[in-house]
C-alpha atoms as a PDB file:
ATOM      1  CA  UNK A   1      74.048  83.949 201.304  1.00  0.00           C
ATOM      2  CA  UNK A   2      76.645  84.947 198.780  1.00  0.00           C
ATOM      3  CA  UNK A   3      76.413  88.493 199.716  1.00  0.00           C
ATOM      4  CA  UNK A   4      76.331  87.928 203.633  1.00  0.00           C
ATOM      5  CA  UNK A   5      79.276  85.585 203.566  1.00  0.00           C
ATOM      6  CA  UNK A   6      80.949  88.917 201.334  1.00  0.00           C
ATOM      7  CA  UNK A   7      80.042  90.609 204.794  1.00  0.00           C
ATOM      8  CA  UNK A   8      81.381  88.284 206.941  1.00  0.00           C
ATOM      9  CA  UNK A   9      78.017  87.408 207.976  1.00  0.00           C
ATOM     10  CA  UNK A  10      78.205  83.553 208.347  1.00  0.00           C
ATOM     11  CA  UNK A  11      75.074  81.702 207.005  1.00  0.00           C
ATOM     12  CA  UNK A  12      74.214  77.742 206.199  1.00  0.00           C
ATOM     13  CA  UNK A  13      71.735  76.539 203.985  1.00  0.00           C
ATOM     14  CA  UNK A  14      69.560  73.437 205.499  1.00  0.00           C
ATOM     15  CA  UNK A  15      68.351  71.363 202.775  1.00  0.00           C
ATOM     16  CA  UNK A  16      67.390  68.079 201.633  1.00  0.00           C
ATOM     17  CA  UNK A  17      69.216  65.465 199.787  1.00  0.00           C
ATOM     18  CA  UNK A  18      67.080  65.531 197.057  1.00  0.00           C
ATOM     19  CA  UNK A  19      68.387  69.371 196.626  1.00  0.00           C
ATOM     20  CA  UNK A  20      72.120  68.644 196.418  1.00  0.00           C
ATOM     21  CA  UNK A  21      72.500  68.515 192.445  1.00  0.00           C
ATOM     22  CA  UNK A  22      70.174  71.485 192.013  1.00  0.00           C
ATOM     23  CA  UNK A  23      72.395  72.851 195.205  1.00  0.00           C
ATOM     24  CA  UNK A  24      75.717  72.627 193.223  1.00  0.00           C
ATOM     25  CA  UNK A  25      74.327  73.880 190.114  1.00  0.00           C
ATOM     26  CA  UNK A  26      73.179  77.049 191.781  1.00  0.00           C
ATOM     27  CA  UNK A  27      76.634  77.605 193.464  1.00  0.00           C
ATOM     28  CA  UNK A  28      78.440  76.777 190.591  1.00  0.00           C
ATOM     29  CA  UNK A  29      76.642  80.045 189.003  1.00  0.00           C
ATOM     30  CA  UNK A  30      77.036  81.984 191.220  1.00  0.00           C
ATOM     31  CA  UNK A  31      80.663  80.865 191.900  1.00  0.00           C
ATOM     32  CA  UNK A  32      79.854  80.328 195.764  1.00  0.00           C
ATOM     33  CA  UNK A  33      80.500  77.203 198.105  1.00  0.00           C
ATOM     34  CA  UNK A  34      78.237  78.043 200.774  1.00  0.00           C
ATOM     35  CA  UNK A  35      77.814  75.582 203.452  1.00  0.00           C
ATOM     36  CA  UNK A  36      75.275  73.593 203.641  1.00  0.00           C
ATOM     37  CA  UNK A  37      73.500  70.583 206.040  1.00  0.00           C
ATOM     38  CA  UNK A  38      71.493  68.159 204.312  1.00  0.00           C
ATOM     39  CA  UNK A  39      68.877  66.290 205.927  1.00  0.00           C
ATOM     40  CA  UNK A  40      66.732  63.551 205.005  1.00  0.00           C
ATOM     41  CA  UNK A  41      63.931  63.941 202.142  1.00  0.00           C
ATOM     42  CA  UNK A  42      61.488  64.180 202.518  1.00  0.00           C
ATOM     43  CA  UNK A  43      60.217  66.911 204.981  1.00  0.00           C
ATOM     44  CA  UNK A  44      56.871  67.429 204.571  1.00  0.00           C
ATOM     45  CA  UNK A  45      54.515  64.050 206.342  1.00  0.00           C
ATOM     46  CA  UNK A  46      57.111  63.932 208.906  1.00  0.00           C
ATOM     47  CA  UNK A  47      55.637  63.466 212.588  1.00  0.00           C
ATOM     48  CA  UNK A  48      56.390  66.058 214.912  1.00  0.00           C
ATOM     49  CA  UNK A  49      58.804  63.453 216.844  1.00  0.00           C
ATOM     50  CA  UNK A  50      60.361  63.072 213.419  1.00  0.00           C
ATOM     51  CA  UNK A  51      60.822  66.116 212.692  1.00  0.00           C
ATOM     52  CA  UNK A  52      61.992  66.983 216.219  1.00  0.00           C
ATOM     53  CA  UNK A  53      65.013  64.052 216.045  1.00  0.00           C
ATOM     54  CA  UNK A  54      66.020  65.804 212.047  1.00  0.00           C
ATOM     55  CA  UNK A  55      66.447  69.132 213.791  1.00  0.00           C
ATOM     56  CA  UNK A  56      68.267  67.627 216.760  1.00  0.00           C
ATOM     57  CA  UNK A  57      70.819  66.211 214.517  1.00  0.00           C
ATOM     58  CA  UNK A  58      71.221  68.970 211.814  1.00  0.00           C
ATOM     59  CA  UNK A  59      71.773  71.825 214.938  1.00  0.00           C
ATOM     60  CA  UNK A  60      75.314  70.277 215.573  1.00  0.00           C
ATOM     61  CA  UNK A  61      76.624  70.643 211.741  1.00  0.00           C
ATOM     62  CA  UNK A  62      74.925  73.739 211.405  1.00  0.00           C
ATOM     63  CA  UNK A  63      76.413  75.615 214.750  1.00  0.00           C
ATOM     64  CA  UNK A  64      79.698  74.155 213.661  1.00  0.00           C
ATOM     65  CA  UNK A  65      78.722  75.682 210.629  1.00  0.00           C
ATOM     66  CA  UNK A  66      78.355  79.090 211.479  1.00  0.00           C
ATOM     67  CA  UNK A  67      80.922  79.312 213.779  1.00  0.00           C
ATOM     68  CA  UNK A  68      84.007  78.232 211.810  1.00  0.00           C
ATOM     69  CA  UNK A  69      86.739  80.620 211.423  1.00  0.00           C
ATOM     70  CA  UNK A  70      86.425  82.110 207.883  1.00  0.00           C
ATOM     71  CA  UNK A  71      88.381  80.650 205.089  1.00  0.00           C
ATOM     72  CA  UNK A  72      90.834  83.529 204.355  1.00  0.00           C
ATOM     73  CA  UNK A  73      91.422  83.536 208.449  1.00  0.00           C
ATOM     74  CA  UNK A  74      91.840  79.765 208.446  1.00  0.00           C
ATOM     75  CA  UNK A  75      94.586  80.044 205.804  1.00  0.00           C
ATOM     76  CA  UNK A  76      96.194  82.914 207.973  1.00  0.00           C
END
């Protein structure tokens, strides 16, 4: 993602809670903030109606996400 954003190719991560100290580890490395949704953990046993109502609320965040002016453009 680090080298897309670079680009100016927008990208979010989707990820579960239980990732978000692992999350900020790995961006502090690499010296990247890339955005990210979190959704619930965890994923995997979820129903299909479940499943279907995580996606449904995640799409929101993550459209807003990847449509959001650019940081240097914001501060333009």
């Amino acid at each position: 993602m680090a080298d897309l954003d670079r680009r100016g190719i927008p990208g979010v991560m989707v990820a579960t809670r239980e990732f978000q100290e692992a999350a900020a580890a790995q961006a502090n490395a690499l010296g990247f903030e890339p955005a990210i949704v979190w959704v619930p953990h965890p994923i995997q046993n979820r129903s299909a109606d479940e499943l279907k109502r995580i996606a449904e609320e995640a799409l929101t965040p993550i459209l807003e996400n990847l449509t959001a002016a650019p940081a240097a453009a914001a501060d333009d």
